[in-house]
C-alpha atoms as a PDB file:
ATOM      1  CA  UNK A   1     -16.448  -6.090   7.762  1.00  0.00           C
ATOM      2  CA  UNK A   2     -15.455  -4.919   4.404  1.00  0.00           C
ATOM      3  CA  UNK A   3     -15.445  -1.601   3.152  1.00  0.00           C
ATOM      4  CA  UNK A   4     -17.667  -1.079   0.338  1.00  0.00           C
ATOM      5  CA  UNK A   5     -19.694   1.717  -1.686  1.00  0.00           C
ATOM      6  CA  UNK A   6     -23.283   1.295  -3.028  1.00  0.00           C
ATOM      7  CA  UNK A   7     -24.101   3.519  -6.188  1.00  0.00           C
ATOM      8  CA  UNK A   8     -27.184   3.978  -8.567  1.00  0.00           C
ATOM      9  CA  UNK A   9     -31.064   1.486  -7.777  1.00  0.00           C
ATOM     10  CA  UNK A  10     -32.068  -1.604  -9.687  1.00  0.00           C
ATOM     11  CA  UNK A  11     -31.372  -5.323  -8.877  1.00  0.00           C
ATOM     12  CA  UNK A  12     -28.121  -5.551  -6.516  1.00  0.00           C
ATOM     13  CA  UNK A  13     -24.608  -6.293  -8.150  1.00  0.00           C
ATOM     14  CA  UNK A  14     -21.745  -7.171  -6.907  1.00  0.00           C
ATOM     15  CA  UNK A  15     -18.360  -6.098  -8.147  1.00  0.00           C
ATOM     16  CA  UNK A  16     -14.973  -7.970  -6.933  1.00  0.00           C
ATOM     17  CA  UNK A  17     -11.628  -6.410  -7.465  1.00  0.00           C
ATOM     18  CA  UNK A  18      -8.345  -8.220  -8.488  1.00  0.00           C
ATOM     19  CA  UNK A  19      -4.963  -8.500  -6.624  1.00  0.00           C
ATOM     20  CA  UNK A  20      -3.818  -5.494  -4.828  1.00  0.00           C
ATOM     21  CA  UNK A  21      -6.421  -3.286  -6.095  1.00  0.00           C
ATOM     22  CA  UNK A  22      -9.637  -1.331  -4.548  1.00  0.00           C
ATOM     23  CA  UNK A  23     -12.846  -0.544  -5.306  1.00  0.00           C
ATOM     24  CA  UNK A  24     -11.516   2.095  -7.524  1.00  0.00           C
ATOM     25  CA  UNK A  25     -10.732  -0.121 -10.043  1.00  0.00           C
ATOM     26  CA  UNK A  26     -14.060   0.175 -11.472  1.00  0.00           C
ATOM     27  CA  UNK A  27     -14.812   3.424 -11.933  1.00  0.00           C
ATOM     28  CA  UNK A  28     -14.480   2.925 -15.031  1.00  0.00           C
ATOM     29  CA  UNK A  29     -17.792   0.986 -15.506  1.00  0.00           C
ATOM     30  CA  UNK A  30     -19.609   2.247 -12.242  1.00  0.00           C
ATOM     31  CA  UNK A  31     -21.694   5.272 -13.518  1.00  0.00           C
ATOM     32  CA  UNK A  32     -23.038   3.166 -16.358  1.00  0.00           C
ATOM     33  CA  UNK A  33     -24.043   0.212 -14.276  1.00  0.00           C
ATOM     34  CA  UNK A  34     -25.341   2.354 -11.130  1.00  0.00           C
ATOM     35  CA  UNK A  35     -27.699   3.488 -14.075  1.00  0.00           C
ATOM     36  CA  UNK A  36     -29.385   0.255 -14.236  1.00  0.00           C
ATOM     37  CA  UNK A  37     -28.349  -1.596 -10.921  1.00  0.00           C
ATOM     38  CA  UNK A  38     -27.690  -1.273  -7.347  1.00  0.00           C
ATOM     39  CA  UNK A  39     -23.577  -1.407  -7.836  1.00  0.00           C
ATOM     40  CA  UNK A  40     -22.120  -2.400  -4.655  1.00  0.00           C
ATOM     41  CA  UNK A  41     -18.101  -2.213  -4.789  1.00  0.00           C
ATOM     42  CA  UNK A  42     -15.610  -3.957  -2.317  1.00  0.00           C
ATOM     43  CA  UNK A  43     -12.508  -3.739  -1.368  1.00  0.00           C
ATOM     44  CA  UNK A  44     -10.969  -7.237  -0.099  1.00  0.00           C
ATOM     45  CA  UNK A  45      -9.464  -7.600   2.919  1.00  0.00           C
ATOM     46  CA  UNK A  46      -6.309  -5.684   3.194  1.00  0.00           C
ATOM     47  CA  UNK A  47      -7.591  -3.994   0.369  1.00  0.00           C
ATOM     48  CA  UNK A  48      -8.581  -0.094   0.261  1.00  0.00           C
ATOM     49  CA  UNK A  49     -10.612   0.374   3.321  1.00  0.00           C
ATOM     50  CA  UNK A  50     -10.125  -2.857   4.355  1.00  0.00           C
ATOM     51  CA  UNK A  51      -8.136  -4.398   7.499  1.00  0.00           C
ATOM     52  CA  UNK A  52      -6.678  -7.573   6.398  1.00  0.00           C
ATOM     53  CA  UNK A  53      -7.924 -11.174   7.476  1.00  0.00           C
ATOM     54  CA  UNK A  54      -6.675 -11.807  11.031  1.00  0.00           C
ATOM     55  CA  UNK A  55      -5.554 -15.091  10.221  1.00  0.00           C
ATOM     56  CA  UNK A  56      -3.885 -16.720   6.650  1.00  0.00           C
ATOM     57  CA  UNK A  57      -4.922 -15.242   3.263  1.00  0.00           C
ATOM     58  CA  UNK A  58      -5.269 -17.351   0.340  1.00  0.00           C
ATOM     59  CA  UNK A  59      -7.627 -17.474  -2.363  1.00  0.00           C
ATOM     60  CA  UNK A  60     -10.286 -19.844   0.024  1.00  0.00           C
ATOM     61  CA  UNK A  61     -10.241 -17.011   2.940  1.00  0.00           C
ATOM     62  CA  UNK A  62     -10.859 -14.270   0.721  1.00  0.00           C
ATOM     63  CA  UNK A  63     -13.385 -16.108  -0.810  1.00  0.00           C
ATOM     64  CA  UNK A  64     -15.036 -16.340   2.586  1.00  0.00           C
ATOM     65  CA  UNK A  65     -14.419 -12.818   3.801  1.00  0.00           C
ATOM     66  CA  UNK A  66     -16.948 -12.044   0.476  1.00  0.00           C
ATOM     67  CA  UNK A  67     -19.307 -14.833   1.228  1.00  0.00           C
ATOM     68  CA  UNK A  68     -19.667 -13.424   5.240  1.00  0.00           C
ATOM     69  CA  UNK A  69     -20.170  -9.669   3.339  1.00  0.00           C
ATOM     70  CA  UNK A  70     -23.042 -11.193   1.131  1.00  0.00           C
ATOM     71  CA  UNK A  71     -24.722 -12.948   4.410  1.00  0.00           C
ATOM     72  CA  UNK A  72     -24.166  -9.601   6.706  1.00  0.00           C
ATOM     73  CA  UNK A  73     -26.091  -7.586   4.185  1.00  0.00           C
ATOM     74  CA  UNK A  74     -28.711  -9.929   3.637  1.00  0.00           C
ATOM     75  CA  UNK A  75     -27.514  -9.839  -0.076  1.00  0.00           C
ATOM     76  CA  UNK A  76     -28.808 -13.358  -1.105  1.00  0.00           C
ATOM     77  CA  UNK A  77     -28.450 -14.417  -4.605  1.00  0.00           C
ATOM     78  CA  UNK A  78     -26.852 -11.023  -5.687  1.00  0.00           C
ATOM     79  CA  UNK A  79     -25.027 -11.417  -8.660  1.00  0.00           C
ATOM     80  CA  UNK A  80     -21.379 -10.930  -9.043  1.00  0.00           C
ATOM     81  CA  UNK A  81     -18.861  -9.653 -11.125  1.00  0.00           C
ATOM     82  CA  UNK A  82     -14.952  -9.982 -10.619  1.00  0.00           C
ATOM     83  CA  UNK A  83     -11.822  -9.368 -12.460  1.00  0.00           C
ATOM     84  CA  UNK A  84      -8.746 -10.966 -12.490  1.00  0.00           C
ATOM     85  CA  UNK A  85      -8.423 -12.670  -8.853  1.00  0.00           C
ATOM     86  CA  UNK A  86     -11.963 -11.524  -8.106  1.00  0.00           C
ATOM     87  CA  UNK A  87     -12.895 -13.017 -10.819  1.00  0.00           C
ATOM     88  CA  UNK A  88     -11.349 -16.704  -9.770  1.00  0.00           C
ATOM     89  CA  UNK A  89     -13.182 -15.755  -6.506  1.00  0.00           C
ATOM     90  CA  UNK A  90     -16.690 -15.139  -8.179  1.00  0.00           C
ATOM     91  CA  UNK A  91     -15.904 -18.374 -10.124  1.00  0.00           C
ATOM     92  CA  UNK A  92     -15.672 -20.401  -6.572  1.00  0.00           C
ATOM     93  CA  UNK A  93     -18.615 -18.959  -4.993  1.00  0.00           C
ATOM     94  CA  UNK A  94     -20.373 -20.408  -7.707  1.00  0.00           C
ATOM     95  CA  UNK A  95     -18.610 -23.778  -7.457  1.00  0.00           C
ATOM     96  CA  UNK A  96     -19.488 -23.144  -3.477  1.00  0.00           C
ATOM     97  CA  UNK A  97     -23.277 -23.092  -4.691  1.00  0.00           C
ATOM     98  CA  UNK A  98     -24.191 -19.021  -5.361  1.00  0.00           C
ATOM     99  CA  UNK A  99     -27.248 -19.012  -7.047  1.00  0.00           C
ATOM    100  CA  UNK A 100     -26.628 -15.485  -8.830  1.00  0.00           C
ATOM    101  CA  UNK A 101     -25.550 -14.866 -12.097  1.00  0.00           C
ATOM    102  CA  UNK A 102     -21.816 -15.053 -12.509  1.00  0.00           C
ATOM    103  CA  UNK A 103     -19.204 -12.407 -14.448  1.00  0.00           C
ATOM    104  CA  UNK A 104     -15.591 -13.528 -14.239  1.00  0.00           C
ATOM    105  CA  UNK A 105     -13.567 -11.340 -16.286  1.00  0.00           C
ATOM    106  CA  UNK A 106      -9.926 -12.802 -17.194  1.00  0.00           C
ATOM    107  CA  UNK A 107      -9.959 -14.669 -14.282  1.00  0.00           C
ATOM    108  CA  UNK A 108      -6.543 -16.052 -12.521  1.00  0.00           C
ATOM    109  CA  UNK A 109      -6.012 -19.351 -11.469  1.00  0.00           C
ATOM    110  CA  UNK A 110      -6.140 -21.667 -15.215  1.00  0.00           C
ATOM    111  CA  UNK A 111      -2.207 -21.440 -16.069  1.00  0.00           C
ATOM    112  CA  UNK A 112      -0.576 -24.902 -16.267  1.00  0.00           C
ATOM    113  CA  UNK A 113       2.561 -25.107 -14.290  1.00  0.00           C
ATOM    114  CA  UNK A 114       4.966 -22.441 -16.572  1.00  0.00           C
ATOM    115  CA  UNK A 115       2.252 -20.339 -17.228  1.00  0.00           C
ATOM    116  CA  UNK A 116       2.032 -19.857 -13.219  1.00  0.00           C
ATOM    117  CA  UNK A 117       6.087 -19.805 -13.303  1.00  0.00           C
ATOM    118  CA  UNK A 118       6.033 -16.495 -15.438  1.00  0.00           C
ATOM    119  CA  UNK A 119       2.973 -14.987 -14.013  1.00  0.00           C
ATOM    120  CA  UNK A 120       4.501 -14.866 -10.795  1.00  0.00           C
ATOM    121  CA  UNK A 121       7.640 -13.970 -11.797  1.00  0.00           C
ATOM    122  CA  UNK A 122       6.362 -11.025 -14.074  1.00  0.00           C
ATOM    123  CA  UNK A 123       4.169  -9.638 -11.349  1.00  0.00           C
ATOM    124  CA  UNK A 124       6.606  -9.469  -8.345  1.00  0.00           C
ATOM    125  CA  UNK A 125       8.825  -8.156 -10.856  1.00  0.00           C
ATOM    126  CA  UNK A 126       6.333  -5.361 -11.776  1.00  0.00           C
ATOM    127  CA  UNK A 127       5.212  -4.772  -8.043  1.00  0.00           C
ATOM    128  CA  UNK A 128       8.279  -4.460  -6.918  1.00  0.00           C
ATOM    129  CA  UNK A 129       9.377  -2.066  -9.516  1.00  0.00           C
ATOM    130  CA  UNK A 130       6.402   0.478  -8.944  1.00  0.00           C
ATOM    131  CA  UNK A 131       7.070   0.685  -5.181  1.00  0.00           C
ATOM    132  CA  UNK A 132      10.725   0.969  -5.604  1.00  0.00           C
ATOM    133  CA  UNK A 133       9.607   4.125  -7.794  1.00  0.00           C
ATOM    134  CA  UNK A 134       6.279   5.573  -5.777  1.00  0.00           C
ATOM    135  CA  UNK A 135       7.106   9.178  -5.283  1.00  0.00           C
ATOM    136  CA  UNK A 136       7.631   9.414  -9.234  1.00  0.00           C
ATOM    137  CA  UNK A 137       4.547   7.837 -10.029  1.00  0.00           C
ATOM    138  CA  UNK A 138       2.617  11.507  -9.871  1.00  0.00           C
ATOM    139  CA  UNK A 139       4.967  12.632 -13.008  1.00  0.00           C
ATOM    140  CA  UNK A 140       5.422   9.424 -14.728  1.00  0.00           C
ATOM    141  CA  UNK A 141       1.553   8.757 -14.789  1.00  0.00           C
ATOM    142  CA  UNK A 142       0.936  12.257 -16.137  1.00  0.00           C
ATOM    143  CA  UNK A 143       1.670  11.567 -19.703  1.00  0.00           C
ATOM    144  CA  UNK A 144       0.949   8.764 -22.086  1.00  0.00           C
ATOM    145  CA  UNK A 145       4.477   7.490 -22.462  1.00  0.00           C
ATOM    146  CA  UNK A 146       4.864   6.789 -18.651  1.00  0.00           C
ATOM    147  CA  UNK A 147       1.786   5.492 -18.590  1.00  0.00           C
ATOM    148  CA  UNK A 148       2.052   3.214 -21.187  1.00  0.00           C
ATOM    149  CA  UNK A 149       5.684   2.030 -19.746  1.00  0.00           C
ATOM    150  CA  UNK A 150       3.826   1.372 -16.214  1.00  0.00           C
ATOM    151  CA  UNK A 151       0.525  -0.851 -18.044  1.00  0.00           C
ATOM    152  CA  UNK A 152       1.817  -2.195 -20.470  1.00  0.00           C
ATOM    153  CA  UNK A 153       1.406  -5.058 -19.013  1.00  0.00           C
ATOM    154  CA  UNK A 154      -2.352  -4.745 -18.189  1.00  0.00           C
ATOM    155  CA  UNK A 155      -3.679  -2.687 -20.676  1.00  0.00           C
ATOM    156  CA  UNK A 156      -3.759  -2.993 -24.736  1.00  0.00           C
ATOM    157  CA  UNK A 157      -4.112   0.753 -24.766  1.00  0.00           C
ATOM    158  CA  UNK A 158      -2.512   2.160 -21.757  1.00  0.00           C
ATOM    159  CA  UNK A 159      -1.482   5.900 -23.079  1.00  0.00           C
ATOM    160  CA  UNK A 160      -5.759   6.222 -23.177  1.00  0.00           C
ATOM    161  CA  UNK A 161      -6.258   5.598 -19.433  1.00  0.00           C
ATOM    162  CA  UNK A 162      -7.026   8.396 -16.956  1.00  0.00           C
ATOM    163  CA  UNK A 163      -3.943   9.544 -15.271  1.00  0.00           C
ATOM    164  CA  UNK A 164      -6.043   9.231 -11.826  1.00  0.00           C
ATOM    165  CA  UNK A 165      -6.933   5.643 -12.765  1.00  0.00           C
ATOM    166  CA  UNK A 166      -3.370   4.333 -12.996  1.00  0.00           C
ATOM    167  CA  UNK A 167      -2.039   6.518  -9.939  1.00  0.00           C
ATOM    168  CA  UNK A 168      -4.636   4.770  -7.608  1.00  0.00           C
ATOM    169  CA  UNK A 169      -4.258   1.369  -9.107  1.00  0.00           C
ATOM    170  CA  UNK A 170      -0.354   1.566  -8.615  1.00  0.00           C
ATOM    171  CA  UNK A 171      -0.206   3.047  -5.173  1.00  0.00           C
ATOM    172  CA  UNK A 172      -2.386  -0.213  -4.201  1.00  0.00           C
ATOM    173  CA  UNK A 173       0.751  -1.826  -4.759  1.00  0.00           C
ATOM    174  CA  UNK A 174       2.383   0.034  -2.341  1.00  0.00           C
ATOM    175  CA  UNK A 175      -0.336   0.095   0.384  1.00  0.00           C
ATOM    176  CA  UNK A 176      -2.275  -3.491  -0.060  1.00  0.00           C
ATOM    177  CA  UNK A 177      -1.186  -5.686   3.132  1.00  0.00           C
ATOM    178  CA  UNK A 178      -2.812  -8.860   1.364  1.00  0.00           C
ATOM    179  CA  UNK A 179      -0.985  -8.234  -1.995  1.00  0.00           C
ATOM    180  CA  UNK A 180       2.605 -10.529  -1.044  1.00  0.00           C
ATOM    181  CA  UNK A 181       0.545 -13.352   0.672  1.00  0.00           C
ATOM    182  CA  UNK A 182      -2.606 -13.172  -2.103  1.00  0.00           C
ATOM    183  CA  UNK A 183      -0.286 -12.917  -4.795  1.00  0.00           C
ATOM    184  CA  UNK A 184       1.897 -16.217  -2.818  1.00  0.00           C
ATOM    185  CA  UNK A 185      -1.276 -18.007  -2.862  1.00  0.00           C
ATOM    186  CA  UNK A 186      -2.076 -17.247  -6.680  1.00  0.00           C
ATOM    187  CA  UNK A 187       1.363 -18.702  -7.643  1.00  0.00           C
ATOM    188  CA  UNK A 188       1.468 -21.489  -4.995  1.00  0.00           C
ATOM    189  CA  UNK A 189      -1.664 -22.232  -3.895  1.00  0.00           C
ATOM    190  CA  UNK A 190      -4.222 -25.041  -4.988  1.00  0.00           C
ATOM    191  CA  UNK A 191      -5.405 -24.418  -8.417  1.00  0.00           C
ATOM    192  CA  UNK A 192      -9.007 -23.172  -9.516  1.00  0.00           C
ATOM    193  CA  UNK A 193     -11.595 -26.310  -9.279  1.00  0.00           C
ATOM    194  CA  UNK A 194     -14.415 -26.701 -11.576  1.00  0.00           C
ATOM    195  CA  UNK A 195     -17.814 -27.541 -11.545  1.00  0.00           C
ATOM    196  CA  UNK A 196     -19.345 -30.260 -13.889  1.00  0.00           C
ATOM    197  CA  UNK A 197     -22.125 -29.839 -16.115  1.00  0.00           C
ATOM    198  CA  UNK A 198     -25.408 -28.908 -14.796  1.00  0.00           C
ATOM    199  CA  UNK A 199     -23.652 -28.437 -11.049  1.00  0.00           C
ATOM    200  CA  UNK A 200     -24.098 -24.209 -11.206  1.00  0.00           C
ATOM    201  CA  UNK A 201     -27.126 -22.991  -9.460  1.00  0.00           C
ATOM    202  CA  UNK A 202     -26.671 -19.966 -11.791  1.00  0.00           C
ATOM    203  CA  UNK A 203     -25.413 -18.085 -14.659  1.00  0.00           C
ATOM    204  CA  UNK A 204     -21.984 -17.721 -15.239  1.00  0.00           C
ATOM    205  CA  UNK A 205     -20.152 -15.849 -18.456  1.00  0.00           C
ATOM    206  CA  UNK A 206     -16.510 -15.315 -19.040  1.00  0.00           C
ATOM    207  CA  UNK A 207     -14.889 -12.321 -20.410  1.00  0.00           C
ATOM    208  CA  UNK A 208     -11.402 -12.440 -21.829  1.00  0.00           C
ATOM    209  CA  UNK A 209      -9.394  -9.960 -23.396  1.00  0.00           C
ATOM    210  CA  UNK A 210      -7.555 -11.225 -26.616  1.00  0.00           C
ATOM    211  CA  UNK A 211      -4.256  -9.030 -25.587  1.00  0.00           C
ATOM    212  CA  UNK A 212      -4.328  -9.978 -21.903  1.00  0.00           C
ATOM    213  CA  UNK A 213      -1.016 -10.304 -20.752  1.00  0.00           C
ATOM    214  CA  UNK A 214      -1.508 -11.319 -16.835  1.00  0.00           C
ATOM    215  CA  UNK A 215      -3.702 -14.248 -18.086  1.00  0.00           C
ATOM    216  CA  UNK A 216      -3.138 -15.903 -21.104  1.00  0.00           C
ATOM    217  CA  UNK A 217      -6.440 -15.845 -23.859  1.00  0.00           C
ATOM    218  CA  UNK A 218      -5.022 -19.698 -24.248  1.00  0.00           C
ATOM    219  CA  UNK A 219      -5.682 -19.664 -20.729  1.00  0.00           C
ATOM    220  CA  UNK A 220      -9.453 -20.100 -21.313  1.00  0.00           C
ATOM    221  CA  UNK A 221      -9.988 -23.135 -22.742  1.00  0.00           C
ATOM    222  CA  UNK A 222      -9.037 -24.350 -19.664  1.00  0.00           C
ATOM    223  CA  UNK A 223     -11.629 -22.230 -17.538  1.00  0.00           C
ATOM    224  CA  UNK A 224     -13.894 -23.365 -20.203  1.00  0.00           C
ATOM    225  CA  UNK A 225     -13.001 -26.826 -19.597  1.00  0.00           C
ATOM    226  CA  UNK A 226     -13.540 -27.123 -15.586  1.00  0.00           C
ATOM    227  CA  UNK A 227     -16.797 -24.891 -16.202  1.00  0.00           C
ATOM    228  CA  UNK A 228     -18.365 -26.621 -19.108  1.00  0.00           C
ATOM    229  CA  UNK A 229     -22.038 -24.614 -18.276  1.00  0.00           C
ATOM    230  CA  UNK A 230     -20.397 -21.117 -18.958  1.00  0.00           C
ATOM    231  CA  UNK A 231     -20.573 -18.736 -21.744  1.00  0.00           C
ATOM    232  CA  UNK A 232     -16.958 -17.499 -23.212  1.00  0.00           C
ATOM    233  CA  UNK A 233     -17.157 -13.706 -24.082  1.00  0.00           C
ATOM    234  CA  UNK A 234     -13.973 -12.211 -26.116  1.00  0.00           C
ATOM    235  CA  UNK A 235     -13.297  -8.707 -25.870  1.00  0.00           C
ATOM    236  CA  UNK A 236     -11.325  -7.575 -28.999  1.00  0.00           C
ATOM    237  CA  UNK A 237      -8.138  -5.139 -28.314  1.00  0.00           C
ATOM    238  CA  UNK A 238      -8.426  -5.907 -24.889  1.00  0.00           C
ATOM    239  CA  UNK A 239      -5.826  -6.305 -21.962  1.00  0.00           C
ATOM    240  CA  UNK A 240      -6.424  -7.815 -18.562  1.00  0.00           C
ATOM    241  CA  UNK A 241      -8.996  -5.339 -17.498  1.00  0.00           C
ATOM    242  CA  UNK A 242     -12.035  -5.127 -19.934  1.00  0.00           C
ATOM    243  CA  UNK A 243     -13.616  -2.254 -17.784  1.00  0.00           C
ATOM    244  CA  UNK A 244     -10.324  -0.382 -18.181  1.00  0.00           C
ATOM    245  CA  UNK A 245     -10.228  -0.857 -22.323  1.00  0.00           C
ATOM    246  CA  UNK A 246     -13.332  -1.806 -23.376  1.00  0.00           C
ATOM    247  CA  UNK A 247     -15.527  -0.159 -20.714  1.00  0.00           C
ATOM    248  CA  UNK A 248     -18.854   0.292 -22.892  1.00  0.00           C
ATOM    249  CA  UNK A 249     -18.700  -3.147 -24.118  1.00  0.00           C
ATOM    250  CA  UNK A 250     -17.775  -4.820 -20.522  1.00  0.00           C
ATOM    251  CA  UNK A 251     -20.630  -2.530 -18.898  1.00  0.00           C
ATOM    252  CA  UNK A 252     -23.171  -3.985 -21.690  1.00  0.00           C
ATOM    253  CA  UNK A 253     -22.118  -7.443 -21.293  1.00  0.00           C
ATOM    254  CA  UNK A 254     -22.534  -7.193 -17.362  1.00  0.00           C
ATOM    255  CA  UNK A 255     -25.808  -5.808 -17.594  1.00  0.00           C
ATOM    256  CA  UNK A 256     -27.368  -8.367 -20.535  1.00  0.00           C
ATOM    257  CA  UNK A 257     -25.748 -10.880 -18.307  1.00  0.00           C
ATOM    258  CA  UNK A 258     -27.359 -10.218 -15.145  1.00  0.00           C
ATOM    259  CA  UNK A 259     -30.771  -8.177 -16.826  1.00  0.00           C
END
């Protein structure tokens, strides 16, 4: 079972972190969609709270570790939100057949063959850095120049973030079991299918920041592409995570979304 955390009353919603994260990731965004909805966070397998999957882990296993979540809690056609490699997972539950409304925000899994070649090779790069350097992080996060050195990568404005934000992201990379083998199948794995016109039993928007780094903005024409029925969203001086640097505008859009 996964861990989770259920905020706020409304119409259920679920939100799906990206690699090596937690739940925590979206605290930006929690209090002002647990003020409309019934937020319910996870943390994927391996994840947080989380014990990992007992058996492989790759983006199809995670994927099902959600889907058995959603049918344990008699959660239905909840809608769902993910970023980043949630956000590829959201996108194939709705290939699956979920019939809720759909948020992928700058999801993984569109690169073409060099585009996965850097990716891969900037992340380990980064991950291993920050774990080579985790009993700094508590100084290096508590000013805007070390932060902005650390997220650079993932944020258009990291010197802005919440020094408790970026220590809790970073020590995920540290303490996530699935990261290596998640991140392995990311790089390696099959790529992202699509669904063809009129296929989606619901909704689906994409969100992508114009800055991201992680995932390419080029990179959605081709998400575009293999889901012809969704709506592209573009989040102006915006990194990789839209609830991180544009956290009133990605809170709006999830709520019009899924109102």
């Amino acid at each position: 079972m996964l861990h989770s955390t259920r905020q706020g009353s409304g119409k259920p919603l679920l939100l799906i972190h990206g690699l090596g994260s937690s739940i925590g990731n979206w605290n930006p965004v929690i209090p002002a969609l647990a003020a409309e909805r019934d937020v319910i966070a996870v943390d994927l397998p391996g994840c947080g709270e989380s014990a990992p999957l007992t058996g492989e882990t790759t983006i199809a296993t995670l994927t099902d570790a959600v889907e058995a979540f959603i049918r344990d809690r008699e959660l239905g056609d909840i809608d769902v939100v993910g970023n980043s490699m949630g956000a590829r997972m959201a996108m194939e539950m709705a290939r699956r057949g979920h019939t809720g409304t759909t948020i992928a925000l700058d999801p993984g899994g569109f690169w073409n063959d060099r585009q996965a070649a850097i990716f891969g090779a900037s992340i380990k790069a980064s991950v291993a850095l920050v774990r080579r350097i985790q009993p700094a992080l508590p100084f290096l996060t508590g000013n805007p120049v070390g932060r902005t050195a650390l997220l650079a990568q993932f944020s258009a404005h990291p010197w802005k973030l919440p020094q408790d934000l970026v220590l809790h992201e970073l020590g995920g990379f540290k303490t996530s079991t699935s990261l290596d083998p998640a991140l392995n199948a990311l790089i390696h794995g099959p790529r992202q299918e699509g669904a063809p016109a009129g296929s989606l039993k619901g909704k689906m928007v994409i969100g992508w920041g114009r800055k991201d780094k992680v995932t390419a903005p080029s990179e959605a024409a081709r998400a575009t592409e293999l889901f012809p029925d969704a709506t592209l969203h573009w989040f102006e001086n915006c990194g990789h995570f839209p609830h991180w640097d544009q956290p009133t505008e990605a809170a709006r859009l999830i709520l019009d979304s899924t109102g």
